[in-house]
C-alpha atoms as a PDB file:
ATOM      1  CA  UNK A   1       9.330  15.125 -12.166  1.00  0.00           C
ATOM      2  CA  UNK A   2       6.098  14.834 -10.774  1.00  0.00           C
ATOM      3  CA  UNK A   3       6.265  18.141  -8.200  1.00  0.00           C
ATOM      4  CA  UNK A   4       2.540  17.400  -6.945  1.00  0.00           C
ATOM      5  CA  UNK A   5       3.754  13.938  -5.914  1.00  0.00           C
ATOM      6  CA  UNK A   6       7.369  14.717  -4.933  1.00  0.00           C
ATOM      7  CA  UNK A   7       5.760  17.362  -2.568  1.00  0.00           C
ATOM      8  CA  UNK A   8       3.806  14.456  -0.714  1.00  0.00           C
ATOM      9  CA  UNK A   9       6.811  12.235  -0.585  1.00  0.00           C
ATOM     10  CA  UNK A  10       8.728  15.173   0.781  1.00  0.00           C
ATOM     11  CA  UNK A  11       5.698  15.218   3.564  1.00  0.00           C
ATOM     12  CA  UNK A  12       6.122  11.899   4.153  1.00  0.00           C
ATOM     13  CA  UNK A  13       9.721  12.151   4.844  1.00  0.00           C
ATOM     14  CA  UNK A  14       9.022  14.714   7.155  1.00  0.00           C
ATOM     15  CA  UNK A  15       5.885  12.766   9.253  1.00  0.00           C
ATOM     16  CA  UNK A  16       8.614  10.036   9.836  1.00  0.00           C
ATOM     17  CA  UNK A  17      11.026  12.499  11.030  1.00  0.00           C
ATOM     18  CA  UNK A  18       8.475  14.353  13.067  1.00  0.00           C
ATOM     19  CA  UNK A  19       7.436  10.522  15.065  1.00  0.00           C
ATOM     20  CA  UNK A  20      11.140   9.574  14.951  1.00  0.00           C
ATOM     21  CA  UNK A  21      12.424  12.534  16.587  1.00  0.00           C
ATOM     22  CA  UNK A  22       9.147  13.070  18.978  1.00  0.00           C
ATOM     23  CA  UNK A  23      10.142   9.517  20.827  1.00  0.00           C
ATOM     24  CA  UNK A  24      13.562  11.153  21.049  1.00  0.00           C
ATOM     25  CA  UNK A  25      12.565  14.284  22.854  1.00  0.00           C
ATOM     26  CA  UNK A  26      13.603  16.574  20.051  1.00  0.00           C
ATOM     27  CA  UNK A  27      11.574  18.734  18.020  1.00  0.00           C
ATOM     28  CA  UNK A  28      10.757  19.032  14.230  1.00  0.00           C
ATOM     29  CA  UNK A  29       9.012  22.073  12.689  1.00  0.00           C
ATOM     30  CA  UNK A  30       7.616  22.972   9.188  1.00  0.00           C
ATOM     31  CA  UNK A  31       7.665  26.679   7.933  1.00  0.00           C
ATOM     32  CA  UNK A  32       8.154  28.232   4.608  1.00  0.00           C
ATOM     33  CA  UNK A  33       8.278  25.205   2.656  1.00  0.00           C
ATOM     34  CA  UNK A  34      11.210  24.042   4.933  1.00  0.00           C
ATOM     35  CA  UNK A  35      11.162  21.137   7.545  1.00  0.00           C
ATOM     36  CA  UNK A  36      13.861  21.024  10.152  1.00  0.00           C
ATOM     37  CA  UNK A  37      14.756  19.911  13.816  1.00  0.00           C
ATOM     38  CA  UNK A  38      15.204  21.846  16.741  1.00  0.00           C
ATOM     39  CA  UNK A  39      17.910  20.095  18.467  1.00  0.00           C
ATOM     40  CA  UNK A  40      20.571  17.570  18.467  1.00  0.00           C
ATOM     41  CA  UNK A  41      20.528  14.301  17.055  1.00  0.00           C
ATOM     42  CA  UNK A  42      21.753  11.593  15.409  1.00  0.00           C
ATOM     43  CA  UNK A  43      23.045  11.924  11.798  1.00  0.00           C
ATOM     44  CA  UNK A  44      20.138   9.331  10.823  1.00  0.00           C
ATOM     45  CA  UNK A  45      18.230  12.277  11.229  1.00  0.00           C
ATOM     46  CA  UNK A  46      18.042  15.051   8.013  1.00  0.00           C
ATOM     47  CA  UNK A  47      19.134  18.717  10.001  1.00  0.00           C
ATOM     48  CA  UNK A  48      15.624  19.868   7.559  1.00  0.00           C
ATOM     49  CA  UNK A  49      14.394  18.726   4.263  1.00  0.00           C
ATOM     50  CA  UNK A  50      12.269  21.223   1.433  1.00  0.00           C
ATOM     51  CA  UNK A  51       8.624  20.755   1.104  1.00  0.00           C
ATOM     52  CA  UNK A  52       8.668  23.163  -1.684  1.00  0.00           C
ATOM     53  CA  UNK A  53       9.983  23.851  -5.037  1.00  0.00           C
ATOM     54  CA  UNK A  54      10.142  27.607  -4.411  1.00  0.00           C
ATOM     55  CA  UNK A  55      12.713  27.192  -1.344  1.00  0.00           C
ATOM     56  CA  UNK A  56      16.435  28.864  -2.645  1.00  0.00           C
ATOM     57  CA  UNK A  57      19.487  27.251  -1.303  1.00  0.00           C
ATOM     58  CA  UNK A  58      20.142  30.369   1.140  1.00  0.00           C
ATOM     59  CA  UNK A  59      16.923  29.425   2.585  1.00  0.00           C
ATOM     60  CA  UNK A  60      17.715  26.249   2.720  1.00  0.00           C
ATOM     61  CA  UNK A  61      21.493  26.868   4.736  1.00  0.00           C
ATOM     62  CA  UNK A  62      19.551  29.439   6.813  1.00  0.00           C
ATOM     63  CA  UNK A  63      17.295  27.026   8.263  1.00  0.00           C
ATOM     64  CA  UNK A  64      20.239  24.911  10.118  1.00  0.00           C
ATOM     65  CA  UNK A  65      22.727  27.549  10.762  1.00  0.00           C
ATOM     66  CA  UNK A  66      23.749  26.430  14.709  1.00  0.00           C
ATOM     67  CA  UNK A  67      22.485  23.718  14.451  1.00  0.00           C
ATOM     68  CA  UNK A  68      24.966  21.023  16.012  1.00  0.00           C
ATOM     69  CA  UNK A  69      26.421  17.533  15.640  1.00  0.00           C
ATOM     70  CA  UNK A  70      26.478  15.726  11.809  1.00  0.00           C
ATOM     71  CA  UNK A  71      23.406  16.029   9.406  1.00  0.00           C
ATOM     72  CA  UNK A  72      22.543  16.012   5.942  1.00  0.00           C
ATOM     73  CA  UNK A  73      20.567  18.388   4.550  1.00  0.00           C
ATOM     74  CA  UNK A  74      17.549  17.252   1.730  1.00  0.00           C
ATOM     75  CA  UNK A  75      16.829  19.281  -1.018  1.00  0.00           C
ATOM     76  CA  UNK A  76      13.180  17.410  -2.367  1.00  0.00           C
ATOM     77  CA  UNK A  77      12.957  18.937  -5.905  1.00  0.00           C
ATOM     78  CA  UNK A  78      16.630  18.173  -7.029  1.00  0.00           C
ATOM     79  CA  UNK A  79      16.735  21.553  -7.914  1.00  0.00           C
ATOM     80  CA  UNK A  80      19.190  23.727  -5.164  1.00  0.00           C
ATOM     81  CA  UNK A  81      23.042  24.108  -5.684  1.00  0.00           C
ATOM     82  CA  UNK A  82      24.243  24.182  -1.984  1.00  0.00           C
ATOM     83  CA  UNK A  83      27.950  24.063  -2.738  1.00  0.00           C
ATOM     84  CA  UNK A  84      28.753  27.753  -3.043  1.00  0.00           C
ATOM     85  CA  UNK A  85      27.432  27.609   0.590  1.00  0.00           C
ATOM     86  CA  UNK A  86      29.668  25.389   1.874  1.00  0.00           C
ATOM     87  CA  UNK A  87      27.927  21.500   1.333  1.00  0.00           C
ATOM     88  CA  UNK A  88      28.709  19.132  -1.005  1.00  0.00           C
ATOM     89  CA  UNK A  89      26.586  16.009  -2.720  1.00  0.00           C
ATOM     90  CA  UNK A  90      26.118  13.311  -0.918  1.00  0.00           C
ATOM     91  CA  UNK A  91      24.106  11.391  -2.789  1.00  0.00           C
ATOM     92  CA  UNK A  92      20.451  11.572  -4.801  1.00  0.00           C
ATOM     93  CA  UNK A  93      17.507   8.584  -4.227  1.00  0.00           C
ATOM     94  CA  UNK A  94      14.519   8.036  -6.208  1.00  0.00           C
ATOM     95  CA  UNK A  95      11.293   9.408  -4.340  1.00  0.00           C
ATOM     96  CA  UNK A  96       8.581   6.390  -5.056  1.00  0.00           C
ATOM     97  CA  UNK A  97       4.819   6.410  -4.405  1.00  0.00           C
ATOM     98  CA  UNK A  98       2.323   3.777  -4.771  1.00  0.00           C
ATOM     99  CA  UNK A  99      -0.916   4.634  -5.235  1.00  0.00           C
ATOM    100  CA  UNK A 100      -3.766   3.641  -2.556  1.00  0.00           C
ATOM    101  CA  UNK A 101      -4.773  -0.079  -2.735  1.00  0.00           C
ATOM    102  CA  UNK A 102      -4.149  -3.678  -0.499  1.00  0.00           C
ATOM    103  CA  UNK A 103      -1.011  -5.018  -1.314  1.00  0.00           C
ATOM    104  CA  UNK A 104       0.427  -8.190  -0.932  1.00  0.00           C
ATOM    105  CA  UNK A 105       4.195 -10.043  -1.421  1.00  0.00           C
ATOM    106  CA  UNK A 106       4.972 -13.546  -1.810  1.00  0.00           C
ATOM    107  CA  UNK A 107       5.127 -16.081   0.953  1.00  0.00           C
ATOM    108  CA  UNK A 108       8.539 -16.792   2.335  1.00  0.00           C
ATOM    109  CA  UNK A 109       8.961 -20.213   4.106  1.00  0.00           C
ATOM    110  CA  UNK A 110       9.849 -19.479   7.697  1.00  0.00           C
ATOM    111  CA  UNK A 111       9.583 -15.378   7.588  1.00  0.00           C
ATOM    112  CA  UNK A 112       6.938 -14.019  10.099  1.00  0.00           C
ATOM    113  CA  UNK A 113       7.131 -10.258  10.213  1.00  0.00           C
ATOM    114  CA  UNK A 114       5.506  -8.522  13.097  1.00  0.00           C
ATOM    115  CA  UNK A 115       4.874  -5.648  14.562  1.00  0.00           C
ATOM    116  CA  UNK A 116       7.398  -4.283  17.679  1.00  0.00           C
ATOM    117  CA  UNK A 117       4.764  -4.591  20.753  1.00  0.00           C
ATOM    118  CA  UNK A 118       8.059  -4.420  23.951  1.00  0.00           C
ATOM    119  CA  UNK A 119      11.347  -2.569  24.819  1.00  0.00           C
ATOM    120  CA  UNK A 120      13.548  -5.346  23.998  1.00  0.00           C
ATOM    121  CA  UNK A 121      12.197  -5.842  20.433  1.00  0.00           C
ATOM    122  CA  UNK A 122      12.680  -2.135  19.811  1.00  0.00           C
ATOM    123  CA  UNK A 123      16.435  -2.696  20.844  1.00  0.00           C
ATOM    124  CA  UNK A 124      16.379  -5.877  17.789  1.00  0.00           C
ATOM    125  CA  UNK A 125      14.835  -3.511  15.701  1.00  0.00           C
ATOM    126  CA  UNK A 126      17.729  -1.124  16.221  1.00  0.00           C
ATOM    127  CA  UNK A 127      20.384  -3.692  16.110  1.00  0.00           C
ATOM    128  CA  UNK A 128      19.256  -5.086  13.328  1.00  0.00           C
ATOM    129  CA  UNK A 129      18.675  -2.039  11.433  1.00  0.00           C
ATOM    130  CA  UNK A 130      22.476  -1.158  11.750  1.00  0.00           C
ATOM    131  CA  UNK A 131      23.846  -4.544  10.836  1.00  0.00           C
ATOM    132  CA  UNK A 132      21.725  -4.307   7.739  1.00  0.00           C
ATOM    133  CA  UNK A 133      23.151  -1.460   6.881  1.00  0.00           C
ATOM    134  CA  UNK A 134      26.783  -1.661   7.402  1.00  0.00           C
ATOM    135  CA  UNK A 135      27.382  -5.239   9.069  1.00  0.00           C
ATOM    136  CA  UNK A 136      28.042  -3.517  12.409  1.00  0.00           C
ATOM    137  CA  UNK A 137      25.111  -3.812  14.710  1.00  0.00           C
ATOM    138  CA  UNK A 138      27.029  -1.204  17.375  1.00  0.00           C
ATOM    139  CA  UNK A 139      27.289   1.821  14.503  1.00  0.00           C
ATOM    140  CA  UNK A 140      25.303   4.004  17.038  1.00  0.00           C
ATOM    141  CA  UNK A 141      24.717   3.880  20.714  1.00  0.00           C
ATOM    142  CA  UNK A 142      21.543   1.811  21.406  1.00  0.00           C
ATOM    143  CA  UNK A 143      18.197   4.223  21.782  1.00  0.00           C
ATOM    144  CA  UNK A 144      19.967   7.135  19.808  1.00  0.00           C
ATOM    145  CA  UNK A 145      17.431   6.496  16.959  1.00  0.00           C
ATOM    146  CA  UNK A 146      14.864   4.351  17.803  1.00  0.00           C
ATOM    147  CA  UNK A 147      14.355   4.564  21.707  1.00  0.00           C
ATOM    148  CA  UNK A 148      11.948   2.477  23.758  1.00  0.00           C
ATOM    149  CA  UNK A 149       9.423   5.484  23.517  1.00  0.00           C
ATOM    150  CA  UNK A 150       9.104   5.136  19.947  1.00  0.00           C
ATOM    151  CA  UNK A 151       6.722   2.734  21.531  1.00  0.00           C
ATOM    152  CA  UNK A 152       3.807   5.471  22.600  1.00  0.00           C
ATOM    153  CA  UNK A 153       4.362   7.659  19.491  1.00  0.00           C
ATOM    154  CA  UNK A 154       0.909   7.669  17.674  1.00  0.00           C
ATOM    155  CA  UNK A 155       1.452   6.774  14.010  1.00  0.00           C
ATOM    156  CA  UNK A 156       4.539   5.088  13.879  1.00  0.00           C
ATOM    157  CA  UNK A 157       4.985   1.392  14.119  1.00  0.00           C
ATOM    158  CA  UNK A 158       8.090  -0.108  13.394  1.00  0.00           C
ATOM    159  CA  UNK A 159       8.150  -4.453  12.244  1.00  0.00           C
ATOM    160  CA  UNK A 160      10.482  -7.346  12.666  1.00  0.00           C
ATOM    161  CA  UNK A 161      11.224  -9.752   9.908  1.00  0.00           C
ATOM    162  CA  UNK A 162      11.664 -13.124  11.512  1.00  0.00           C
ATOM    163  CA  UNK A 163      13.117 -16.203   9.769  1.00  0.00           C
ATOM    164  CA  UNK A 164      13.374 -19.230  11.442  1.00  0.00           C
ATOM    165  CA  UNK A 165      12.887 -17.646  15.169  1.00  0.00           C
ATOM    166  CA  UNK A 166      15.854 -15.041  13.766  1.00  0.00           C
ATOM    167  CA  UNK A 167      15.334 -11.277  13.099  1.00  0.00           C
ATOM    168  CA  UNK A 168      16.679 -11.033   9.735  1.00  0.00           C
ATOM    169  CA  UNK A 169      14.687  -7.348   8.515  1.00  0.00           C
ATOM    170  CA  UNK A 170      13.161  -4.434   9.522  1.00  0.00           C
ATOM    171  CA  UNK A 171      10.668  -2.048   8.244  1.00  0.00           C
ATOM    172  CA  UNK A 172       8.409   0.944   9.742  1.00  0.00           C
ATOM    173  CA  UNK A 173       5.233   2.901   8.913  1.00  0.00           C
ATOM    174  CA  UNK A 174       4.518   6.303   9.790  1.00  0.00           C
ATOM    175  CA  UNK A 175       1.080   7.516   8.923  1.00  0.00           C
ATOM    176  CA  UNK A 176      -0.828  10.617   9.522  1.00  0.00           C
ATOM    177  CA  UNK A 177      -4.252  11.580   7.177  1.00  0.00           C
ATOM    178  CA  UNK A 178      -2.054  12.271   4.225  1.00  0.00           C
ATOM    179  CA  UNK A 179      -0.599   9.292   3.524  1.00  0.00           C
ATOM    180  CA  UNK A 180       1.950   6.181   4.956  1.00  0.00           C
ATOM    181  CA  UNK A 181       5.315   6.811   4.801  1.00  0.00           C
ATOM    182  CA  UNK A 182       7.240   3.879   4.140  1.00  0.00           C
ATOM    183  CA  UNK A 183      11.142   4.087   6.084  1.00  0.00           C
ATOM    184  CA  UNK A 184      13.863   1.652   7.521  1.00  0.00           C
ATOM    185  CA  UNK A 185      13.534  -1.064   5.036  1.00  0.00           C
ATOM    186  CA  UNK A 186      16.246  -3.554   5.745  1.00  0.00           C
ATOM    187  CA  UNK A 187      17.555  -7.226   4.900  1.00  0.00           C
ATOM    188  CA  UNK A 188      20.136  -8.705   6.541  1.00  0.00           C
ATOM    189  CA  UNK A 189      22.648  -9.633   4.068  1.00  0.00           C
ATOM    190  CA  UNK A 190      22.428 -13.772   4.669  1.00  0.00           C
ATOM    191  CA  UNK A 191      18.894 -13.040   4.181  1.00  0.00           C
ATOM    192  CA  UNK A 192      18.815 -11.088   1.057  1.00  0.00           C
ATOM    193  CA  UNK A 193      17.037 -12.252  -2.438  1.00  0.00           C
ATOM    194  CA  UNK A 194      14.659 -14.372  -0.668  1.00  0.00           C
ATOM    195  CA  UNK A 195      11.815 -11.838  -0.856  1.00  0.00           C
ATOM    196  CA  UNK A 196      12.423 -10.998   2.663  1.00  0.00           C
ATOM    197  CA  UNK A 197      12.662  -7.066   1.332  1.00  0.00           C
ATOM    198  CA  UNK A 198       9.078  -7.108  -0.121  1.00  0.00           C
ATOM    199  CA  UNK A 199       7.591  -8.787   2.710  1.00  0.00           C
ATOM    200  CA  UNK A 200       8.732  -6.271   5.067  1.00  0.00           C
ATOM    201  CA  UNK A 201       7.596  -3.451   2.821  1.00  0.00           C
ATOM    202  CA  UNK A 202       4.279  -4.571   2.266  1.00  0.00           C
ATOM    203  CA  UNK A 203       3.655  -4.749   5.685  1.00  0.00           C
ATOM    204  CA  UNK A 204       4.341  -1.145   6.138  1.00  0.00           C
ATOM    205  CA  UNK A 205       1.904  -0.336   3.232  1.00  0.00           C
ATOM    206  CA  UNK A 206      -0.754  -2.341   4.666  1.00  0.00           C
ATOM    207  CA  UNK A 207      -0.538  -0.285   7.783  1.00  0.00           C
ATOM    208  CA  UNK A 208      -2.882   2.190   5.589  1.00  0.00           C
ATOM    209  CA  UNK A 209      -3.235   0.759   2.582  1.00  0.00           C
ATOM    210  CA  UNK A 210      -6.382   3.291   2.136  1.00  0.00           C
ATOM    211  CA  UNK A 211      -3.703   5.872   1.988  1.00  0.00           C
ATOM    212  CA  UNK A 212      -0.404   6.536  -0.902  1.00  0.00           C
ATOM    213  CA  UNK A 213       2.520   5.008   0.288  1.00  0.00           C
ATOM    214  CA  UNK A 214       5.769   6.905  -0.561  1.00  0.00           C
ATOM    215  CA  UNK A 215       9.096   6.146   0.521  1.00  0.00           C
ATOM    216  CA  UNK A 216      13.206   7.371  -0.391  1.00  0.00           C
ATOM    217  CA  UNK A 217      14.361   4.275  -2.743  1.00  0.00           C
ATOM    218  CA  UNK A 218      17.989   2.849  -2.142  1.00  0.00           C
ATOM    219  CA  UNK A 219      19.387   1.337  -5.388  1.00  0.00           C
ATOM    220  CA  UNK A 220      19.032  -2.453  -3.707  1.00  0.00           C
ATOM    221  CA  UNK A 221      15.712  -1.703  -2.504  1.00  0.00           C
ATOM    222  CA  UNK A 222      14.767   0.381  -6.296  1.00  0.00           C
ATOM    223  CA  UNK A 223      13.200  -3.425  -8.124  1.00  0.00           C
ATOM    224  CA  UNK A 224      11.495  -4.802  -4.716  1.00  0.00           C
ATOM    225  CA  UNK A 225       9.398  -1.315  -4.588  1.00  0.00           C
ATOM    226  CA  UNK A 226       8.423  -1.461  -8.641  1.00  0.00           C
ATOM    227  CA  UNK A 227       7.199  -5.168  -8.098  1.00  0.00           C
ATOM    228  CA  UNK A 228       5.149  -3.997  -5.079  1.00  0.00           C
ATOM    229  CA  UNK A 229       3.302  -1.395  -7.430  1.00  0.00           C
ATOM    230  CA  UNK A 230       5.498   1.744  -6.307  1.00  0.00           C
ATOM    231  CA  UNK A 231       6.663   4.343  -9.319  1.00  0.00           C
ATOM    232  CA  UNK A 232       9.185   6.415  -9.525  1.00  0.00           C
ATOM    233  CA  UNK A 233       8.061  10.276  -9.226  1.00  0.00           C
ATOM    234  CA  UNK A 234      11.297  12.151  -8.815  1.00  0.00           C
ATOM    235  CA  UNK A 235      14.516  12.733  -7.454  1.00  0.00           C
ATOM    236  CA  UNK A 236      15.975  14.208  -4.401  1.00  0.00           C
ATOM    237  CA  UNK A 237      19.590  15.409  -3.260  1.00  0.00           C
ATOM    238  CA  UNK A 238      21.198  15.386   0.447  1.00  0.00           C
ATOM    239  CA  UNK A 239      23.898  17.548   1.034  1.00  0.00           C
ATOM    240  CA  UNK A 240      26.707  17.287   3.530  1.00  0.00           C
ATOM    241  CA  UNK A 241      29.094  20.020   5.017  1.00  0.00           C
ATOM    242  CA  UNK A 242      32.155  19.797   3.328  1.00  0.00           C
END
């Protein structure tokens, strides 16, 4: 593990968390190597996430006792044992950066991926997003993650993969000084090993390609970030109540 880099993929995380939640109306602090929101909101959202190694998994619990509705909790160093306390695995993902350069994918014949610029796209985005991920474009109540305001946040820009006139992928940048966060890669699945993925991505990177990228790897996403120049620096866990 690469703790210098996991640490700025953990920041990263938490810059897209920070815009996310901002266009949302709910808040999202950092103290003592912890990151967490302030309020309700949906499970998309991580309750907090460590920005340091030296956080202990009381610390960790501490930091969303009362805090309601469904979340996972992100420990960034792979390091905490939360289940004593009452969580369980959910899952680990690869933390990837890419070091500052341009970056460019393939062509794909038809695919035009822009950025969202109106209300309506952001509701594509969404819908979209969901279908991606499950098949079931209605998985959470429209504006619950990505609301028109998301809009007016300054930072974050979110992109449309279109293929033939047809939003088949999504993608989003959020970008502060530090670096480009990388989130919300999706394909739809009629769409998928066309090179849709990398397109997408690498028009999140190029947002601030003067900057690292870093982003949470899924296992289906895992080969389009290596071919786009991103490594693998670590691990991280969420946890889940049990």
């Amino acid at each position: 593990m690469d703790a210098e880099a996991v640490a700025l993929c953990a920041h990263g995380d938490s810059l897209w968390h920070r815009l996310g939640l901002s266009a949302l109306g709910v808040g999202w602090e950092e103290r003592d190597g912890i990151a967490r929101r302030t309020g309700a909101a949906s499970e998309v959202y991580l309750g907090a996430i460590t920005l340091s190694p030296a956080v202990t998994a009381a610390q960790l619990d501490a930091a969303v006792a009362g805090l309601e509705g469904s979340f996972r909790v992100c420990d960034s160093f792979e390091r905490l044992d939360l289940g004593p306390l009452g969580w369980r695995r959910a899952w680990t993902h690869p933390w990837m950066l890419r070091p500052p350069s341009p970056v460019t994918a393939p062509a794909v014949e038809g695919l035009r991926v822009a950025a969202v610029r109106t209300a309506v796209e952001v509701g594509i985005f969404e819908r979209t997003i969901f279908e991606a991920a499950d098949g079931n474009p209605d998985w959470a109540p429209p504006g619950t993650v990505h609301p028109p305001q998301s809009l007016r946040v300054p930072g974050l820009t979110l992109f449309i993969a279109w293929l033939d006139g047809e939003p088949v992928g999504t993608s989003l940048a959020a970008v502060d000084d530090r670096v480009v966060q990388v989130s919300g890669v999706s394909v739809l699945r009629r769409a998928r090993r066309r090179g849709v993925g990398a397109v997408v991505t690498a028009a999140a990177v190029a947002v601030a390609p003067d900057r690292p990228a870093v982003l949470d790897s899924t296992s289906l996403g895992h080969g389009v970030y290596l071919g786009l120049g991103f490594r693998d620096v670590g691990r991280n866990t969420l946890w889940e109540r049990v």
